[in-house]
C-alpha atoms as a PDB file:
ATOM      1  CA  UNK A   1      20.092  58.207 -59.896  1.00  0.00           C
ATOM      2  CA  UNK A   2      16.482  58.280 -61.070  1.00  0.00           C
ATOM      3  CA  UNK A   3      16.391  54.913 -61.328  1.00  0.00           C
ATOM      4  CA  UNK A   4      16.302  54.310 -57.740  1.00  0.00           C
ATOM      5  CA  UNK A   5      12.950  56.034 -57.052  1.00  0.00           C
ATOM      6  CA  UNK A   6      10.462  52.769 -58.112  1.00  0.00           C
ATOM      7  CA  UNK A   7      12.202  50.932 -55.894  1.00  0.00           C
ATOM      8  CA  UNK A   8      11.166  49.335 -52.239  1.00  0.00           C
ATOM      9  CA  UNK A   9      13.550  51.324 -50.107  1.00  0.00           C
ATOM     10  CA  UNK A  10      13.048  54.534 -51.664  1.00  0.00           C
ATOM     11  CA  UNK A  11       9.438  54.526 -51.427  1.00  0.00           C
ATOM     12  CA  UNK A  12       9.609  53.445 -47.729  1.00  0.00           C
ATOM     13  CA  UNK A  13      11.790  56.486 -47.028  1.00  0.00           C
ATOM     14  CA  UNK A  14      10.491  59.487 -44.884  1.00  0.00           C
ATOM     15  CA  UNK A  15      10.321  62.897 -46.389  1.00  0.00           C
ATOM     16  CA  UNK A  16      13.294  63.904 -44.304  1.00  0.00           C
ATOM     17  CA  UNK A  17      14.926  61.004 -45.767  1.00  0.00           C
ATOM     18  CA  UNK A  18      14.200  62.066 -49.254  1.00  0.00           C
ATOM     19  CA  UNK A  19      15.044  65.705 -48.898  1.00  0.00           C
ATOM     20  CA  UNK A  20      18.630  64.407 -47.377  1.00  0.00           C
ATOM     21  CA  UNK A  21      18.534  61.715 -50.314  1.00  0.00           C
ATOM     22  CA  UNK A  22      18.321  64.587 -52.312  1.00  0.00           C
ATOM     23  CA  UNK A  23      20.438  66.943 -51.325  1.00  0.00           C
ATOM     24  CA  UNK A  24      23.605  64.447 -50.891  1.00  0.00           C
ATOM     25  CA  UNK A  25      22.755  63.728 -54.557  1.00  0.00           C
ATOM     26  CA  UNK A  26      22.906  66.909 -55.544  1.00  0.00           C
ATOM     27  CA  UNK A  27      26.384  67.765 -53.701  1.00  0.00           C
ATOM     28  CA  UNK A  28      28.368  64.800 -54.840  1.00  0.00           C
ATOM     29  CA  UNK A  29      30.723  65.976 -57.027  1.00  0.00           C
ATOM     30  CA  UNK A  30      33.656  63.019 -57.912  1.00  0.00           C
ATOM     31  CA  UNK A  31      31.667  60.308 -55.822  1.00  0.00           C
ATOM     32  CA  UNK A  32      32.044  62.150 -52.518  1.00  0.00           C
ATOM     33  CA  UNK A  33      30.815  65.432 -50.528  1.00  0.00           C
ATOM     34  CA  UNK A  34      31.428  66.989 -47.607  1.00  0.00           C
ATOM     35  CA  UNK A  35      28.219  67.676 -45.663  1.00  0.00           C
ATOM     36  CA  UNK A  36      27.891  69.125 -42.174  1.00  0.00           C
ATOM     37  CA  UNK A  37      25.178  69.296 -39.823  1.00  0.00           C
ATOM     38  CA  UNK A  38      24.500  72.734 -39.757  1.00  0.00           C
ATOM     39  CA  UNK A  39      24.698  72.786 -43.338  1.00  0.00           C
ATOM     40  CA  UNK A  40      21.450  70.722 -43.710  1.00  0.00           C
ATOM     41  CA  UNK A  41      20.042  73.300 -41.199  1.00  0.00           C
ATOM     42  CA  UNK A  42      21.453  76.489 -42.972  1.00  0.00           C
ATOM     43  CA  UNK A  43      21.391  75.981 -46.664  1.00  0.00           C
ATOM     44  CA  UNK A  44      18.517  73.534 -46.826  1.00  0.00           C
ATOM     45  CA  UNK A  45      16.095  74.292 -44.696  1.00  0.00           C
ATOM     46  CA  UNK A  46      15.941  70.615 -42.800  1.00  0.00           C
ATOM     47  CA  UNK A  47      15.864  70.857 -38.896  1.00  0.00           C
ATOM     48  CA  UNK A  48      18.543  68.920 -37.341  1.00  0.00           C
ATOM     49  CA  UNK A  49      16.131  66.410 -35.898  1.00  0.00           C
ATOM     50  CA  UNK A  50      15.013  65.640 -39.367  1.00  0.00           C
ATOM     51  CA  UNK A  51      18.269  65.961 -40.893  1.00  0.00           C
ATOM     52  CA  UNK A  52      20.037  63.309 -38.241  1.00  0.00           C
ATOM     53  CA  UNK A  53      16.568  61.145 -39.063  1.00  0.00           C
ATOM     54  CA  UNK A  54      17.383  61.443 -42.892  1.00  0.00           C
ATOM     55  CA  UNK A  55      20.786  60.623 -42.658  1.00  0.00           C
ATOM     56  CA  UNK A  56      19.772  57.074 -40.440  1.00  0.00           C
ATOM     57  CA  UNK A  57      17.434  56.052 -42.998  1.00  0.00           C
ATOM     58  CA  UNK A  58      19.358  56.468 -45.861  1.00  0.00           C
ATOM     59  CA  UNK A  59      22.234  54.756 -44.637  1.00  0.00           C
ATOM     60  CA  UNK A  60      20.153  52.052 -43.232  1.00  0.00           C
ATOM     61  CA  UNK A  61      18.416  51.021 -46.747  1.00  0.00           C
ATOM     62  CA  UNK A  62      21.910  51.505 -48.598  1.00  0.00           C
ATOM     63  CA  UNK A  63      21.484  54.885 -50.304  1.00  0.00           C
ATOM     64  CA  UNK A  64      24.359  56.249 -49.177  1.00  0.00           C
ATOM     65  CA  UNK A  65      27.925  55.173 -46.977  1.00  0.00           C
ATOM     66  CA  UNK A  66      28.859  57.596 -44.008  1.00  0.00           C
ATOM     67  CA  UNK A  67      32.658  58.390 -43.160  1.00  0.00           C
ATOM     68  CA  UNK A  68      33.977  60.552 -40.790  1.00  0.00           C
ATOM     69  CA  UNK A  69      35.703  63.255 -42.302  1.00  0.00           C
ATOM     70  CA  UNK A  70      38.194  66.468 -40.771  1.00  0.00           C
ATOM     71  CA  UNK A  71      36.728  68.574 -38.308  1.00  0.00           C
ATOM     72  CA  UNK A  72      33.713  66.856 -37.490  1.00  0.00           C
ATOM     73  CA  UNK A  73      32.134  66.730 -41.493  1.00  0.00           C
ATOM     74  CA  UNK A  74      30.398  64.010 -42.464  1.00  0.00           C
ATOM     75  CA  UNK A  75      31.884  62.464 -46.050  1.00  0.00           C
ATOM     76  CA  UNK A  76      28.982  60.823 -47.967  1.00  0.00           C
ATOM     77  CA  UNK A  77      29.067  58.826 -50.666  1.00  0.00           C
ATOM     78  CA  UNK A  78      26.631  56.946 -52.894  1.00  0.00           C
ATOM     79  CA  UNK A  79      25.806  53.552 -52.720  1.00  0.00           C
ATOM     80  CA  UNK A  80      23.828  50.896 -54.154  1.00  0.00           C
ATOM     81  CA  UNK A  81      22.957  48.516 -51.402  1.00  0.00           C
ATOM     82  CA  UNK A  82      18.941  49.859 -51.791  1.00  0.00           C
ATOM     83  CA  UNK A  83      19.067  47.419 -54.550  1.00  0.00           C
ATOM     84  CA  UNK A  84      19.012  44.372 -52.631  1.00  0.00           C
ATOM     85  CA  UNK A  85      16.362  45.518 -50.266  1.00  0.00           C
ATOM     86  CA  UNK A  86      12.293  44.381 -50.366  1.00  0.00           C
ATOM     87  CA  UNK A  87       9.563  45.722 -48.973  1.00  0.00           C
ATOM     88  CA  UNK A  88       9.554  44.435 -46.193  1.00  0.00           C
ATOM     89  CA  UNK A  89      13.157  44.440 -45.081  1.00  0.00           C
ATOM     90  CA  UNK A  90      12.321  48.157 -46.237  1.00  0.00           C
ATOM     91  CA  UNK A  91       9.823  49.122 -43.711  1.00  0.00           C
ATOM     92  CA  UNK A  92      11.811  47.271 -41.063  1.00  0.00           C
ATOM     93  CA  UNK A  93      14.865  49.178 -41.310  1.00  0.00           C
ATOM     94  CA  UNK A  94      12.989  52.673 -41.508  1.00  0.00           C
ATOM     95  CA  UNK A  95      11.463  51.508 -38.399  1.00  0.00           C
ATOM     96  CA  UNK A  96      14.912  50.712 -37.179  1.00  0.00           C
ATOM     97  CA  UNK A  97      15.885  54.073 -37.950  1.00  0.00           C
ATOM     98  CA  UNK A  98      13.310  55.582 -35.533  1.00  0.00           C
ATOM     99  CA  UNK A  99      14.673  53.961 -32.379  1.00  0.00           C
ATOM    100  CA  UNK A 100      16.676  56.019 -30.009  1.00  0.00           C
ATOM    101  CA  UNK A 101      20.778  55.432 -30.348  1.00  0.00           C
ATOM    102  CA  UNK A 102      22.007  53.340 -27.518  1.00  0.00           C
ATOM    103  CA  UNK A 103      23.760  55.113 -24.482  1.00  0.00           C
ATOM    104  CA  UNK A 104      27.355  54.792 -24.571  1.00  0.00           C
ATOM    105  CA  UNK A 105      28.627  52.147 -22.661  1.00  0.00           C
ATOM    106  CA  UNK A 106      30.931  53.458 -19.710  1.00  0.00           C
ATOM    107  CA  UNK A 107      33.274  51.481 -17.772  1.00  0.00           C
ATOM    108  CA  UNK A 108      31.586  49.525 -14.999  1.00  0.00           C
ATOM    109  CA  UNK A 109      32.560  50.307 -11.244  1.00  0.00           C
ATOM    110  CA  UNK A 110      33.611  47.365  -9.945  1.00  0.00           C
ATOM    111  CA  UNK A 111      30.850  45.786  -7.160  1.00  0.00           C
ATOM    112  CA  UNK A 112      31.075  46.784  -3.868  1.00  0.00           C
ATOM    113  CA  UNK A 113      31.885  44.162  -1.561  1.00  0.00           C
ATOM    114  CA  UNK A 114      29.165  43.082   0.940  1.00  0.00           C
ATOM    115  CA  UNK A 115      29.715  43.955   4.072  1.00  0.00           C
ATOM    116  CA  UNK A 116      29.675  41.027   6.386  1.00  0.00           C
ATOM    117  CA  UNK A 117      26.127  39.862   8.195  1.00  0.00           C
ATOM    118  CA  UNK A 118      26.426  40.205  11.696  1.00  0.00           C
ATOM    119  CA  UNK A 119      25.119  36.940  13.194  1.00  0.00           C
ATOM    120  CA  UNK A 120      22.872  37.700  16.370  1.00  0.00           C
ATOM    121  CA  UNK A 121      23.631  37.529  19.530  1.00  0.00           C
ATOM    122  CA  UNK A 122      22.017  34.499  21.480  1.00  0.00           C
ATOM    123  CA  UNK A 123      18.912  35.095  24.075  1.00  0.00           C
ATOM    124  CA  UNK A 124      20.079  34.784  27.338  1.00  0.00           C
ATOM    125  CA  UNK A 125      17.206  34.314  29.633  1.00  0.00           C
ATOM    126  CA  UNK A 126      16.509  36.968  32.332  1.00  0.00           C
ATOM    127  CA  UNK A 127      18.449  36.490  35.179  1.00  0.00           C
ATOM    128  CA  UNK A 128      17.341  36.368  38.748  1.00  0.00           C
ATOM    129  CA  UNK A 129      18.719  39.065  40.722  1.00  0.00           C
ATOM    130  CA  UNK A 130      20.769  37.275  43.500  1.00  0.00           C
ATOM    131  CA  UNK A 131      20.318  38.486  46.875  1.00  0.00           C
ATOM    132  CA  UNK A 132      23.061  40.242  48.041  1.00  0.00           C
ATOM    133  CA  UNK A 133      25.123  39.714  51.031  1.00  0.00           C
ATOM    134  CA  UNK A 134      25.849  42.289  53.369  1.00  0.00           C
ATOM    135  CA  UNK A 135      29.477  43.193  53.674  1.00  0.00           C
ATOM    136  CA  UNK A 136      29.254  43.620  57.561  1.00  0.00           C
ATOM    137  CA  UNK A 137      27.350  41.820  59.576  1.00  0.00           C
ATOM    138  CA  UNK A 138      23.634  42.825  60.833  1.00  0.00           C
ATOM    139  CA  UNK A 139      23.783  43.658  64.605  1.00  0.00           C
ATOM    140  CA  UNK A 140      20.289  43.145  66.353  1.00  0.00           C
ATOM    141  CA  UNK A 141      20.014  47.084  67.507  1.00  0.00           C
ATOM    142  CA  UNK A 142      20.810  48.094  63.621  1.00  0.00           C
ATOM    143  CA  UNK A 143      16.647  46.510  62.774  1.00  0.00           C
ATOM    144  CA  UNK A 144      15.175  49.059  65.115  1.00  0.00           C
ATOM    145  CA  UNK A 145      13.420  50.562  62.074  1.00  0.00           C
ATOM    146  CA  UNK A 146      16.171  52.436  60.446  1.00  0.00           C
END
């Protein structure tokens, strides 16, 4: 596929993206390969960071289509959507690639419901103290002083 490397997407691709370029390129036998992860680490020297980087870009500008394959492999295959890409949609999707993958989306808990405002209570204003009435009744030798 030489004829792919004058052409807008290629030249906006990263290193890592070329090295991965490359080395899907050279492990496509009959229009598909089976790549891991730790393959890219192991057998071609490419960290995982760059190696997950790679793989974004080039299947962002059309190099090459990503399937899930058994046992958690990756099944590449080449493509030729990089054809139909400019410059400038070029640098946009390597840019694209850079930006961290979305967190899953989880189920939402349903809202709680709000608890009910208490209303407050009314002012009541202070309340004379009523004099009390004696239950018996005062005798005139009971005010002596006592």
């Amino acid at each position: 596929m030489a004829d792919h490397e004058h052409s807008p997407a290629y030249l906006a691709l990263t290193p890592a993206g070329r090295r991965v370029l490359h080395v899907i390129e050279s492990e496509v036998e009959r229009g598909m390969a089976s790549i891991s992860l730790n393959d890219f680490t192991q057998r071609f020297g490419c960290s995982r960071a760059g190696a997950r980087y790679g793989l974004k870009q080039c299947a962002l500008l059309g190099f090459v289509s990503i399937d899930m394959g058994p046992r958690r492999v990756n099944v590449f295959a080449l493509a030729d959507g990089w054809k139909s890409i400019d410059r400038v949609e070029a640098s946009r999707l390597v840019q694209l690639a850079k930006l961290p993958k979305p967190p899953r989306a989880s189920t939402p808990e349903p809202a709680p419901t709000p608890k009910p405002v208490k209303q407050p209570k009314p002012v009541e204003p202070p309340r004379m103290r009523e004099r009390r009435m004696p239950s018996m009744p005062v005798f005139s030798w009971d005010r002596d002083g006592r």
